[in-house]
PDB file of N, CA and C in Angstrom:
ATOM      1  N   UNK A   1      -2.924  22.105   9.850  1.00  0.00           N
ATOM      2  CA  UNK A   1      -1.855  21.136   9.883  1.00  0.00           C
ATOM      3  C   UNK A   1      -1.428  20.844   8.448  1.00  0.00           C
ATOM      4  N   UNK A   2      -0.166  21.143   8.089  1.00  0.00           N
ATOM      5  CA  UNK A   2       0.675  20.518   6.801  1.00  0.00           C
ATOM      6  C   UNK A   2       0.648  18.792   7.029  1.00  0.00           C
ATOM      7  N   UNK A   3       0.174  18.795   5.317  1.00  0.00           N
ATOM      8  CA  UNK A   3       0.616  17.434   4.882  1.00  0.00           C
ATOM      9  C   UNK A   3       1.988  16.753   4.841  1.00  0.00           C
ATOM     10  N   UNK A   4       2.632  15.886   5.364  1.00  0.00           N
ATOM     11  CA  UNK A   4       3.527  15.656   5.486  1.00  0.00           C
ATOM     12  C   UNK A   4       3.917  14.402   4.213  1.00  0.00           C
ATOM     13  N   UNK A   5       4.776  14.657   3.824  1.00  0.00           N
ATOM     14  CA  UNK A   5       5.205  13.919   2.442  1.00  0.00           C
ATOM     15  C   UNK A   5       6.302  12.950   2.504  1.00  0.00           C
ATOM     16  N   UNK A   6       5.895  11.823   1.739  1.00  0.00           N
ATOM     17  CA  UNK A   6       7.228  10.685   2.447  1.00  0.00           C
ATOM     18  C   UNK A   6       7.613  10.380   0.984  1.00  0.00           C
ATOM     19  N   UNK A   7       8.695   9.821   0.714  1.00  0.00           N
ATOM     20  CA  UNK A   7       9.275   9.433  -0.821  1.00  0.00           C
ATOM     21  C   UNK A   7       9.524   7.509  -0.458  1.00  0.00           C
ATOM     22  N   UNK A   8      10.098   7.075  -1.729  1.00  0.00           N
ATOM     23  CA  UNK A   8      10.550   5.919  -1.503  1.00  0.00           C
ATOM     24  C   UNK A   8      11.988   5.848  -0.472  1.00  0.00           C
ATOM     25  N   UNK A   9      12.346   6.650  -0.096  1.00  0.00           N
ATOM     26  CA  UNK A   9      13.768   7.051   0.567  1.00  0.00           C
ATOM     27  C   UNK A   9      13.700   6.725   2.282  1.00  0.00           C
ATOM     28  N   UNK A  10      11.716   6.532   2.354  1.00  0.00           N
ATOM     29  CA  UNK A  10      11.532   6.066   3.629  1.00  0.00           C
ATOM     30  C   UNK A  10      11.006   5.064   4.039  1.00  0.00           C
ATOM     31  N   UNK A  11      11.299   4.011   2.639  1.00  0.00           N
ATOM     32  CA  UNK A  11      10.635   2.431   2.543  1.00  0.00           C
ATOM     33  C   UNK A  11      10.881   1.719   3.919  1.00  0.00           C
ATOM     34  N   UNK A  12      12.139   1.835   3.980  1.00  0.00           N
ATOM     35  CA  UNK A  12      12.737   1.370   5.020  1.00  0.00           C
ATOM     36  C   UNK A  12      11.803   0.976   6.494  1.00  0.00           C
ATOM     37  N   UNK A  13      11.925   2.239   6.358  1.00  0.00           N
ATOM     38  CA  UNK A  13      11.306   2.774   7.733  1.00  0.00           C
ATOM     39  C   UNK A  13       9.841   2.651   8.028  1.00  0.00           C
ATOM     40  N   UNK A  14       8.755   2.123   6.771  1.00  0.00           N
ATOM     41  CA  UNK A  14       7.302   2.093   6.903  1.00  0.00           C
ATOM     42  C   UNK A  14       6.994   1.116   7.132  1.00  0.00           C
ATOM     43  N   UNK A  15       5.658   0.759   7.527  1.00  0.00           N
ATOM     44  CA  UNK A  15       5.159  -0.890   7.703  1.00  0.00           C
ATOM     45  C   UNK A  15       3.674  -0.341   7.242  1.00  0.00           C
ATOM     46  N   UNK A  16       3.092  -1.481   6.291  1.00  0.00           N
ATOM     47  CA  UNK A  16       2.086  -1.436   5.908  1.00  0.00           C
ATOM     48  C   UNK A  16       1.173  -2.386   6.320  1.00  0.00           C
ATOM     49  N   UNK A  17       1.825  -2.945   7.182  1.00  0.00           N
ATOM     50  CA  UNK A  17       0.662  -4.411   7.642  1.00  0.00           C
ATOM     51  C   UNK A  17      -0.406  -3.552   8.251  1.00  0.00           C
ATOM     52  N   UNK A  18      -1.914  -4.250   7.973  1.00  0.00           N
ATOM     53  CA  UNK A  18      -2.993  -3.864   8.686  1.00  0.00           C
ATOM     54  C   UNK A  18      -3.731  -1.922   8.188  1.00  0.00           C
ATOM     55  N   UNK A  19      -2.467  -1.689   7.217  1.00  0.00           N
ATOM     56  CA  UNK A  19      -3.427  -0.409   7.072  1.00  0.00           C
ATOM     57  C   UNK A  19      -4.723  -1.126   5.793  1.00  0.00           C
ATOM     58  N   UNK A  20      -5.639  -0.412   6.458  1.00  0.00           N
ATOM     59  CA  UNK A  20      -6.888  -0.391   5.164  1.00  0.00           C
ATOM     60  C   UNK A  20      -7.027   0.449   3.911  1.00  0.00           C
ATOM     61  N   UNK A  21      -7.534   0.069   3.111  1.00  0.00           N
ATOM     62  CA  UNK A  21      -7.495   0.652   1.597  1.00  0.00           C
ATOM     63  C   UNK A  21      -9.090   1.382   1.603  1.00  0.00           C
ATOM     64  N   UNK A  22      -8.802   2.421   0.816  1.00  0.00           N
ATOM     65  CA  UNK A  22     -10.248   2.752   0.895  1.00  0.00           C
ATOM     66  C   UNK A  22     -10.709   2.776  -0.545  1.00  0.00           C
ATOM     67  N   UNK A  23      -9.787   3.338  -1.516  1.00  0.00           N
ATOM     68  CA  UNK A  23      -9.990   3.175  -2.719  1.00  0.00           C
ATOM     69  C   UNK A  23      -8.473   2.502  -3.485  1.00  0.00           C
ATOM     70  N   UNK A  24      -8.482   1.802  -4.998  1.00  0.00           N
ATOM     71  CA  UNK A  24      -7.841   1.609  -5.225  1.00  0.00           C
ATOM     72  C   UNK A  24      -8.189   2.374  -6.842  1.00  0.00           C
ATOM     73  N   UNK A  25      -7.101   2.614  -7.479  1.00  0.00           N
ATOM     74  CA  UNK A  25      -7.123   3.472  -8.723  1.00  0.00           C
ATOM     75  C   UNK A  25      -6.090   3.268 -10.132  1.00  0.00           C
ATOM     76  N   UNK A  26      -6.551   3.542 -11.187  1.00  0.00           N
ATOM     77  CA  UNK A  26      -5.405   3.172 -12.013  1.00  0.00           C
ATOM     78  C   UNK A  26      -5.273   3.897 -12.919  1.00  0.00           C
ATOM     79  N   UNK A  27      -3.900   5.031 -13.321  1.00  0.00           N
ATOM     80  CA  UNK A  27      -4.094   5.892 -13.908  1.00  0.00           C
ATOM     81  C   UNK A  27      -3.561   5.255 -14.937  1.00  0.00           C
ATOM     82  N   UNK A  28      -3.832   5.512 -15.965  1.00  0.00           N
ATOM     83  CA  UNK A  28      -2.995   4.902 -17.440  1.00  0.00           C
ATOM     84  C   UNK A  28      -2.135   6.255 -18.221  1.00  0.00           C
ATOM     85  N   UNK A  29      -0.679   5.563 -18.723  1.00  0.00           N
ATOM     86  CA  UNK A  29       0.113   5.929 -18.820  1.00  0.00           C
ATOM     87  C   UNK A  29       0.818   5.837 -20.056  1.00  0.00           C
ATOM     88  N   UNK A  30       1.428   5.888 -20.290  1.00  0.00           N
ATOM     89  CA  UNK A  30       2.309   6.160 -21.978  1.00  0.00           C
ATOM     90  C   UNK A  30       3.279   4.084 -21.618  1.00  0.00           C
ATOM     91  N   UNK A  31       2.937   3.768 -23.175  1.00  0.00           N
ATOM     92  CA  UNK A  31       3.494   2.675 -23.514  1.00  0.00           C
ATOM     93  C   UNK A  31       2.603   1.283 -22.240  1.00  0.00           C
ATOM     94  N   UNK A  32       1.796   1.260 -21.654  1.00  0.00           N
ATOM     95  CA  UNK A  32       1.489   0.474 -21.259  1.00  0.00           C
ATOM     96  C   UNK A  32       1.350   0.301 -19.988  1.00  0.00           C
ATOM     97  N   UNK A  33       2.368   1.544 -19.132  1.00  0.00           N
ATOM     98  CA  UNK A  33       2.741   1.647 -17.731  1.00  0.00           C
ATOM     99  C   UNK A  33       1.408   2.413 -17.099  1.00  0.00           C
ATOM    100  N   UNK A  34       0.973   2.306 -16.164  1.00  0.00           N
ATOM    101  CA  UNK A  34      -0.150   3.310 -15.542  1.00  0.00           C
ATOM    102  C   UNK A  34       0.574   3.207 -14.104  1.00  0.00           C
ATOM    103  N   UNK A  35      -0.220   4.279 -13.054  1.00  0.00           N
ATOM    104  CA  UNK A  35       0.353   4.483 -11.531  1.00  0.00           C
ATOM    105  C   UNK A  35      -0.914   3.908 -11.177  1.00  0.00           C
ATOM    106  N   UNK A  36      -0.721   3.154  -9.810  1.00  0.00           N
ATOM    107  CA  UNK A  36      -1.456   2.278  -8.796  1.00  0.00           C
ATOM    108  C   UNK A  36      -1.733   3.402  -7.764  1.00  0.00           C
ATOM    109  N   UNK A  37      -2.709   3.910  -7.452  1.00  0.00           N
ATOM    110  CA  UNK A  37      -3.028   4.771  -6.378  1.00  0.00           C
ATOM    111  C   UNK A  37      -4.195   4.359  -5.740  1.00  0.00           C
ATOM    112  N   UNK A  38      -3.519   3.863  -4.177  1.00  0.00           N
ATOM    113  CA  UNK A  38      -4.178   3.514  -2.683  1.00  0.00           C
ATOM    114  C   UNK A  38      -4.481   5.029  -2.447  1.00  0.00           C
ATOM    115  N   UNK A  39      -6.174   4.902  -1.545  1.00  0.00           N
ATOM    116  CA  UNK A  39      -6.329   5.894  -0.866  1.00  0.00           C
ATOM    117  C   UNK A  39      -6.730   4.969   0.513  1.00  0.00           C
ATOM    118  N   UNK A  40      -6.038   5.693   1.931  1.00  0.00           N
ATOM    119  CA  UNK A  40      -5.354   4.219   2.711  1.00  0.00           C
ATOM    120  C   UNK A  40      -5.640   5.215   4.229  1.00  0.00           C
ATOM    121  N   UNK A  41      -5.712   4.533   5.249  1.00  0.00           N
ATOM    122  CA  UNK A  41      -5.516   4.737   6.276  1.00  0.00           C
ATOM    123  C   UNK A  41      -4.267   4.030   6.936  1.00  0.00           C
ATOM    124  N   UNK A  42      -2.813   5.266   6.999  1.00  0.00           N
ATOM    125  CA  UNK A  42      -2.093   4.596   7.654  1.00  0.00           C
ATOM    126  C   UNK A  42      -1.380   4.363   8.871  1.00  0.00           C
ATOM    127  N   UNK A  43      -1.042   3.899   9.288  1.00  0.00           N
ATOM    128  CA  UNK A  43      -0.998   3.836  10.690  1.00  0.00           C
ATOM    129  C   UNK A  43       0.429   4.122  11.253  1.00  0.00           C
ATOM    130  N   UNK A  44       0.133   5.452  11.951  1.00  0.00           N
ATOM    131  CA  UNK A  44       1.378   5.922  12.530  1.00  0.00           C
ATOM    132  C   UNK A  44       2.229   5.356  14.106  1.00  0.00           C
ATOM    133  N   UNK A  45       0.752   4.931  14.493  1.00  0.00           N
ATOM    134  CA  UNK A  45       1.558   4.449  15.811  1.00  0.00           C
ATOM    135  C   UNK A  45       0.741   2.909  16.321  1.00  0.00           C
ATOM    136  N   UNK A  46       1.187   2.144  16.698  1.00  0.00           N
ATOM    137  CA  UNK A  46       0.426   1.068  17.114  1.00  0.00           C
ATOM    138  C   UNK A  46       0.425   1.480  18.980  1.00  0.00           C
ATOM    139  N   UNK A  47      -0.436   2.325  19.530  1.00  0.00           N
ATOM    140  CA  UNK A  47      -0.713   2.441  20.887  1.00  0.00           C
ATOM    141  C   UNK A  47      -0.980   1.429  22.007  1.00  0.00           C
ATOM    142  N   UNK A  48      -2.132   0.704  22.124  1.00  0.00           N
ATOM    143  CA  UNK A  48      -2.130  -0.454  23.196  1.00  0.00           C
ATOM    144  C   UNK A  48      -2.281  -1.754  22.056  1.00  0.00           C
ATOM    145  N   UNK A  49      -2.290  -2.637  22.748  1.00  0.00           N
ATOM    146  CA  UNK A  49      -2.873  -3.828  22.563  1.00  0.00           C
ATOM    147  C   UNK A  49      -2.817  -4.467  23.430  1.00  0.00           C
ATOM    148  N   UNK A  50      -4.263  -4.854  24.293  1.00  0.00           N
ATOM    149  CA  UNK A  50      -4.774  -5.335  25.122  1.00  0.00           C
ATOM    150  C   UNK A  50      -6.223  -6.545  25.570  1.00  0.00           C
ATOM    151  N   UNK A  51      -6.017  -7.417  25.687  1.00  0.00           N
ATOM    152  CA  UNK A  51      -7.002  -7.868  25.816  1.00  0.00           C
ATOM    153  C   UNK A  51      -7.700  -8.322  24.078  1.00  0.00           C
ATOM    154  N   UNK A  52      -7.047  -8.354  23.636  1.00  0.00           N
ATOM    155  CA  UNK A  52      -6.968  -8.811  22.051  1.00  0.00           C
ATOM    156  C   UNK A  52      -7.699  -7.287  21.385  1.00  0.00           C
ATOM    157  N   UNK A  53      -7.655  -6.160  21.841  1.00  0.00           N
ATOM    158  CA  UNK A  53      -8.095  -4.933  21.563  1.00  0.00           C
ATOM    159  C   UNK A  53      -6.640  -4.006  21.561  1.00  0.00           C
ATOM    160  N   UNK A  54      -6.827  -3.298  19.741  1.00  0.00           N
ATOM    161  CA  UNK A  54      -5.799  -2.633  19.283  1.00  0.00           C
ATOM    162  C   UNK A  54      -5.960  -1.190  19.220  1.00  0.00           C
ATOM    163  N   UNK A  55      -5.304  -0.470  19.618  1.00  0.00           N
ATOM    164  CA  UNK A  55      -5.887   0.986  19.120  1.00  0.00           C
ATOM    165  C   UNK A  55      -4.555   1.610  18.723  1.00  0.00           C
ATOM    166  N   UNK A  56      -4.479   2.528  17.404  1.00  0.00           N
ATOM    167  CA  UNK A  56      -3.826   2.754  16.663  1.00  0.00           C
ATOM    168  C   UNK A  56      -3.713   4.549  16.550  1.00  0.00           C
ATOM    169  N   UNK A  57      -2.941   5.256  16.174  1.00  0.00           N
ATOM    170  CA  UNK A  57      -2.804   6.750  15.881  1.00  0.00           C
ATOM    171  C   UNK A  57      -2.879   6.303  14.322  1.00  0.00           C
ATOM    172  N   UNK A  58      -3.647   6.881  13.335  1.00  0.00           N
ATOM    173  CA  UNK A  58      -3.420   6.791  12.110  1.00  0.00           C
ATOM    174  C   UNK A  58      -4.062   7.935  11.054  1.00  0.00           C
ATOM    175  N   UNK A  59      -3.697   8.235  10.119  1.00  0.00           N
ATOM    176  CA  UNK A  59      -3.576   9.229   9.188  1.00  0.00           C
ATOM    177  C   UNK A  59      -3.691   8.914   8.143  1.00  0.00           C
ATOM    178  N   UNK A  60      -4.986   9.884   7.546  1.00  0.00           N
ATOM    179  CA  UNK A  60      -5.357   9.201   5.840  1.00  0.00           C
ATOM    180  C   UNK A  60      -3.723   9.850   4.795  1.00  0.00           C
ATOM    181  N   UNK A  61      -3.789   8.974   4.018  1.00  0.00           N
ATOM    182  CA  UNK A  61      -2.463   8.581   3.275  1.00  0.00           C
ATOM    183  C   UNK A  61      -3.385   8.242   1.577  1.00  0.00           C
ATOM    184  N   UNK A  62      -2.381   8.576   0.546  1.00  0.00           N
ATOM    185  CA  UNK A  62      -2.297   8.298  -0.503  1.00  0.00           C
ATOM    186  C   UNK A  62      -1.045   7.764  -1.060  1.00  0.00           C
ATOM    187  N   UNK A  63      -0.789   6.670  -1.424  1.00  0.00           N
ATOM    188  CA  UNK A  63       0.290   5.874  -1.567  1.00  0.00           C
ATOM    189  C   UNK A  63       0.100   5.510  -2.723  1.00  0.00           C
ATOM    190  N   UNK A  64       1.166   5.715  -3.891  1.00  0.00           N
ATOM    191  CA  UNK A  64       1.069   5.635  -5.199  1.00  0.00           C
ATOM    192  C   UNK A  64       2.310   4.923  -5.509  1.00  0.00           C
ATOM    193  N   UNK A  65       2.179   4.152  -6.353  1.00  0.00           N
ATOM    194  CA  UNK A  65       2.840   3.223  -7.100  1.00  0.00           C
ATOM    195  C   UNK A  65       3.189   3.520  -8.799  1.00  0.00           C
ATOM    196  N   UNK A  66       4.773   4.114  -9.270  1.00  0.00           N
ATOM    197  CA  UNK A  66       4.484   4.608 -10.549  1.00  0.00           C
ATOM    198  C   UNK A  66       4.925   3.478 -11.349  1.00  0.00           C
ATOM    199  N   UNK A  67       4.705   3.768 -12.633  1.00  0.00           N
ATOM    200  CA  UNK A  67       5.144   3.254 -13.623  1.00  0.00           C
ATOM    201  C   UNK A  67       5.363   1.386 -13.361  1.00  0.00           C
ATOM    202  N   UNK A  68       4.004   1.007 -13.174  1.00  0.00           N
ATOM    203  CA  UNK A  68       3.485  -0.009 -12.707  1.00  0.00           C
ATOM    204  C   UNK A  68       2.769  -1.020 -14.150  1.00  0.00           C
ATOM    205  N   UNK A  69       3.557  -2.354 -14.018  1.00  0.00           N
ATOM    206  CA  UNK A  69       3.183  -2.988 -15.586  1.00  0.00           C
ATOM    207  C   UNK A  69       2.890  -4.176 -14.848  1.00  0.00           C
ATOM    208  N   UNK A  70       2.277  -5.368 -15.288  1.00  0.00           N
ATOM    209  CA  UNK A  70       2.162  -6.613 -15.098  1.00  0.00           C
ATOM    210  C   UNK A  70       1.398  -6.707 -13.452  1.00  0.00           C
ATOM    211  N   UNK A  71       0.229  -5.883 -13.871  1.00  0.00           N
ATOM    212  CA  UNK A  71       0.134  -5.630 -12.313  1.00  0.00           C
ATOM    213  C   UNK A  71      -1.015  -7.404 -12.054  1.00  0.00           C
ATOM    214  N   UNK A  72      -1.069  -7.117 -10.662  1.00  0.00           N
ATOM    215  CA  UNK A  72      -1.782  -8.876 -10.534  1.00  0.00           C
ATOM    216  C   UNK A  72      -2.425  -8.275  -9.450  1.00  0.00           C
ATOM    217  N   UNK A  73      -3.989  -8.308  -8.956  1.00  0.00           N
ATOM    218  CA  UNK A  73      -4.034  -8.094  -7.919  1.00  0.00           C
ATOM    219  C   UNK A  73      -5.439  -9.336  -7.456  1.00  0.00           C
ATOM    220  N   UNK A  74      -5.243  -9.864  -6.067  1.00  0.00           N
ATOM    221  CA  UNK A  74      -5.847 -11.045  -5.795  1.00  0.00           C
ATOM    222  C   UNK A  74      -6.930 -10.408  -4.420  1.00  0.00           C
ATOM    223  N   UNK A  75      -8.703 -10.337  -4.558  1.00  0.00           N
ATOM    224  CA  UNK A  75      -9.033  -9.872  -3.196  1.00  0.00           C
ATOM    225  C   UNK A  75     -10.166 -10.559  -3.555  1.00  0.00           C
ATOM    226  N   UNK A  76     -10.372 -11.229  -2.360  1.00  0.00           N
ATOM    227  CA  UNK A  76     -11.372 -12.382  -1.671  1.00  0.00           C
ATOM    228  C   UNK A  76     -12.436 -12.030  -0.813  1.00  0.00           C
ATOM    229  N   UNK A  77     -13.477 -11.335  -1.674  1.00  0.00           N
ATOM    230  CA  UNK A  77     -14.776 -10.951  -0.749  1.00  0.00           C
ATOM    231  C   UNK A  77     -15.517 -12.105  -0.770  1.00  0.00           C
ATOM    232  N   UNK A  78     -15.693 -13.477  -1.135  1.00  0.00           N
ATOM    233  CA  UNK A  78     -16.399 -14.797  -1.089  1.00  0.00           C
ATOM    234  C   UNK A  78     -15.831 -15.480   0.630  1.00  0.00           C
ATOM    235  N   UNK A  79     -14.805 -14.744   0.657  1.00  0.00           N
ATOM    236  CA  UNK A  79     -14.764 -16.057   1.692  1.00  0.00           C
ATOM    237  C   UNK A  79     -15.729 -15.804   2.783  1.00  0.00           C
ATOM    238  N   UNK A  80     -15.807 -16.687   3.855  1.00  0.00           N
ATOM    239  CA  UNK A  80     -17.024 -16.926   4.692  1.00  0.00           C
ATOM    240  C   UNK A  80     -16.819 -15.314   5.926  1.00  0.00           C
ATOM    241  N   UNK A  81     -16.047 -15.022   6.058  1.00  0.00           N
ATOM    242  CA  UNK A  81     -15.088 -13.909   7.655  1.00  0.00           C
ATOM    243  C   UNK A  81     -14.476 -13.124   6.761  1.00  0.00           C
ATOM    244  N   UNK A  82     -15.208 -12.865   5.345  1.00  0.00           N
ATOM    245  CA  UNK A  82     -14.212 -11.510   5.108  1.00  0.00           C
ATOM    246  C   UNK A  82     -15.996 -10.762   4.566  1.00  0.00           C
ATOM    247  N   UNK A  83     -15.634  -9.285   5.092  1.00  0.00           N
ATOM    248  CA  UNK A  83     -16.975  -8.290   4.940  1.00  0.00           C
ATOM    249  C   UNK A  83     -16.465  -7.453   4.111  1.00  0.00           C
ATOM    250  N   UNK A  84     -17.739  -6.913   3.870  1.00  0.00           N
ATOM    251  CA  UNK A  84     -18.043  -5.985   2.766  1.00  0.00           C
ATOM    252  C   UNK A  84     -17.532  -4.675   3.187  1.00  0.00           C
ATOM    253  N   UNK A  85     -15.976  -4.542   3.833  1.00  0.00           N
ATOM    254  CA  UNK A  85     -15.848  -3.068   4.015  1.00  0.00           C
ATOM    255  C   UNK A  85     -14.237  -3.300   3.356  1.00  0.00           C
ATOM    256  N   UNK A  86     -13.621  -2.076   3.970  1.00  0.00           N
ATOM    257  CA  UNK A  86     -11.925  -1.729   3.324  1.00  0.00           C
ATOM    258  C   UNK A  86     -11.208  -2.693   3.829  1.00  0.00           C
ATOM    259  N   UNK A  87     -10.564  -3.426   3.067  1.00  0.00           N
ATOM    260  CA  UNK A  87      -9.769  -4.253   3.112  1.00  0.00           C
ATOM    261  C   UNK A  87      -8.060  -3.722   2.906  1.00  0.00           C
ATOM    262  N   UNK A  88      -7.671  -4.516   3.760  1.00  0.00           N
ATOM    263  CA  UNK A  88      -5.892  -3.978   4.767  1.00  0.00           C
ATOM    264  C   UNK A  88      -4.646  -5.066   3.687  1.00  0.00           C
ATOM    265  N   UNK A  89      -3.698  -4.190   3.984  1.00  0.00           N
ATOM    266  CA  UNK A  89      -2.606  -4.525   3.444  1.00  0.00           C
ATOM    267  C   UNK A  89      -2.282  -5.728   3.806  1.00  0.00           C
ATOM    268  N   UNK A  90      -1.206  -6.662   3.721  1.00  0.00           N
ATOM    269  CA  UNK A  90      -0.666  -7.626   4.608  1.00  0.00           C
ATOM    270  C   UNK A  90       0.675  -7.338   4.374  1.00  0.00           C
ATOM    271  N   UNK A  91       1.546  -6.703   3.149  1.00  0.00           N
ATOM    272  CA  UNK A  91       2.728  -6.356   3.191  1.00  0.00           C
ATOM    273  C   UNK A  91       3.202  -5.474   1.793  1.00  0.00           C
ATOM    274  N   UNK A  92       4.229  -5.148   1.678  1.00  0.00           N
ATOM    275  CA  UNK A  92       4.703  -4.597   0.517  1.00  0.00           C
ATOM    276  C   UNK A  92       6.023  -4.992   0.793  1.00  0.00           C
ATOM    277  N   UNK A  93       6.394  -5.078  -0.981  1.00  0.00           N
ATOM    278  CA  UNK A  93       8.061  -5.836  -0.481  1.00  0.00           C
ATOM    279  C   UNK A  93       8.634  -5.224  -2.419  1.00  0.00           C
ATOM    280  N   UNK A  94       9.903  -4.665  -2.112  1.00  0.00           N
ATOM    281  CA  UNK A  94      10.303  -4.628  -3.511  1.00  0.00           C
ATOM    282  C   UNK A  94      11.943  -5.259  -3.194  1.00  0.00           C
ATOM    283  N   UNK A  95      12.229  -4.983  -4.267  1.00  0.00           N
ATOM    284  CA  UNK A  95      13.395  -5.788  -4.693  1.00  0.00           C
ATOM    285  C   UNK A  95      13.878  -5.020  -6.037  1.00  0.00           C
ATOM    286  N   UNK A  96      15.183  -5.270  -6.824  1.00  0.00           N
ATOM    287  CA  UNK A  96      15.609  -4.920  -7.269  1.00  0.00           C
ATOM    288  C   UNK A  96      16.592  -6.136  -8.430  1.00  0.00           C
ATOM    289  N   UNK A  97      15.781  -6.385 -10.138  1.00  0.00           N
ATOM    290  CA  UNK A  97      16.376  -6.961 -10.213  1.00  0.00           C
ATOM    291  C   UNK A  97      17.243  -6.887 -11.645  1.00  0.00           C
ATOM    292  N   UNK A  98      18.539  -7.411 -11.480  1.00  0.00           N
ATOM    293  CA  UNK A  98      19.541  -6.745 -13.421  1.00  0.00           C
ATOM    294  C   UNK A  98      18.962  -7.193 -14.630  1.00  0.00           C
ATOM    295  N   UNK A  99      18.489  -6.311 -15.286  1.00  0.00           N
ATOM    296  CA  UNK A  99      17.972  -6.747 -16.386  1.00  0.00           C
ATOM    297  C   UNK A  99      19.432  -6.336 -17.359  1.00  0.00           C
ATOM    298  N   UNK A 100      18.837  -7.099 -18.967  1.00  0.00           N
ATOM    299  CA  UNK A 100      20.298  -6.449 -20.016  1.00  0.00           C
ATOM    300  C   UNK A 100      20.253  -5.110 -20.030  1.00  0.00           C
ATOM    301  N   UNK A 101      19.643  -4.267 -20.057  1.00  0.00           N
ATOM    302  CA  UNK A 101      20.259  -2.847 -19.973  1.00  0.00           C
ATOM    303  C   UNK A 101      20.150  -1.816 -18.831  1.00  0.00           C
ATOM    304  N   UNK A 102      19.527  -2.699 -17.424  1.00  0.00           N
ATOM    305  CA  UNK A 102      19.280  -1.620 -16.734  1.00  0.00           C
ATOM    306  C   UNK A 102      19.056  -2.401 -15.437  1.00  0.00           C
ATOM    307  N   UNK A 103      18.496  -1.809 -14.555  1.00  0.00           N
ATOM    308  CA  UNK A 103      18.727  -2.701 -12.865  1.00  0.00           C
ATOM    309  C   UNK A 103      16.735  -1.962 -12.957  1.00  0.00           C
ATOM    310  N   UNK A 104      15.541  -2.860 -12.582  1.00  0.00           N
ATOM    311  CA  UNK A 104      14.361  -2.807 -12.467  1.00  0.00           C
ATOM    312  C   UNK A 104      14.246  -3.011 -11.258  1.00  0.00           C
ATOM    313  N   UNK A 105      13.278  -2.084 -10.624  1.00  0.00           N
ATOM    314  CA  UNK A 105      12.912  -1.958  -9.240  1.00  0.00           C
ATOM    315  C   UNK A 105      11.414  -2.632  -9.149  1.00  0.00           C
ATOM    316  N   UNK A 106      11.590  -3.575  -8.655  1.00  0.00           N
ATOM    317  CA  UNK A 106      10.058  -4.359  -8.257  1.00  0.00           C
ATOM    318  C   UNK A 106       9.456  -4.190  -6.826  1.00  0.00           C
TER     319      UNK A 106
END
């Protein structure tokens, strides 16, 4: 089976809620910028949900983030109901905003 390859061209169209992370990575880069690389389980189909039981079609994924500055990232293994395994997305959201010489994609 071919790997199937998605660009930002299919933001649109993805949902990241609930996929899990398995690794997170940080490549460093010229002037300060490095790429953010998820290694992720993502989820292609949401199948039943029943009886408060979910079952999902999903496909390991690498999802990379380039030229990534001011990065912030917030994860809460103290709290009382969160375990010691891969921890899931809750969303991704960019935007687009005019700077003086150029339009920045966040």
């Amino acid at each position: 089976m071919s790997a199937q390859a998605w660009s930002d061209r299919q933001f649109g169209e993805m949902s990241w809620h609930d996929n899990h992370v398995h690794s997170l990575r940080i490549i460093e880069r010229e002037h300060g910028a490095g790429d953010l690389v998820l290694d992720l389980d993502y989820i292609l189909e949401w199948v039943t949900c029943e009886d408060d039981n979910c079952e999902f079609r999903i496909v390991p994924a690498i999802l990379t983030f380039n030229g990534v500055t001011n990065l912030r990232v917030s994860l809460d293994y103290a709290t009382p109901t969160a375990a010691l395994g891969p921890f899931s997305i809750h969303t991704i959201q960019r935007r687009t905003e005019r700077r003086e010489r150029y339009n920045a994609q966040l």
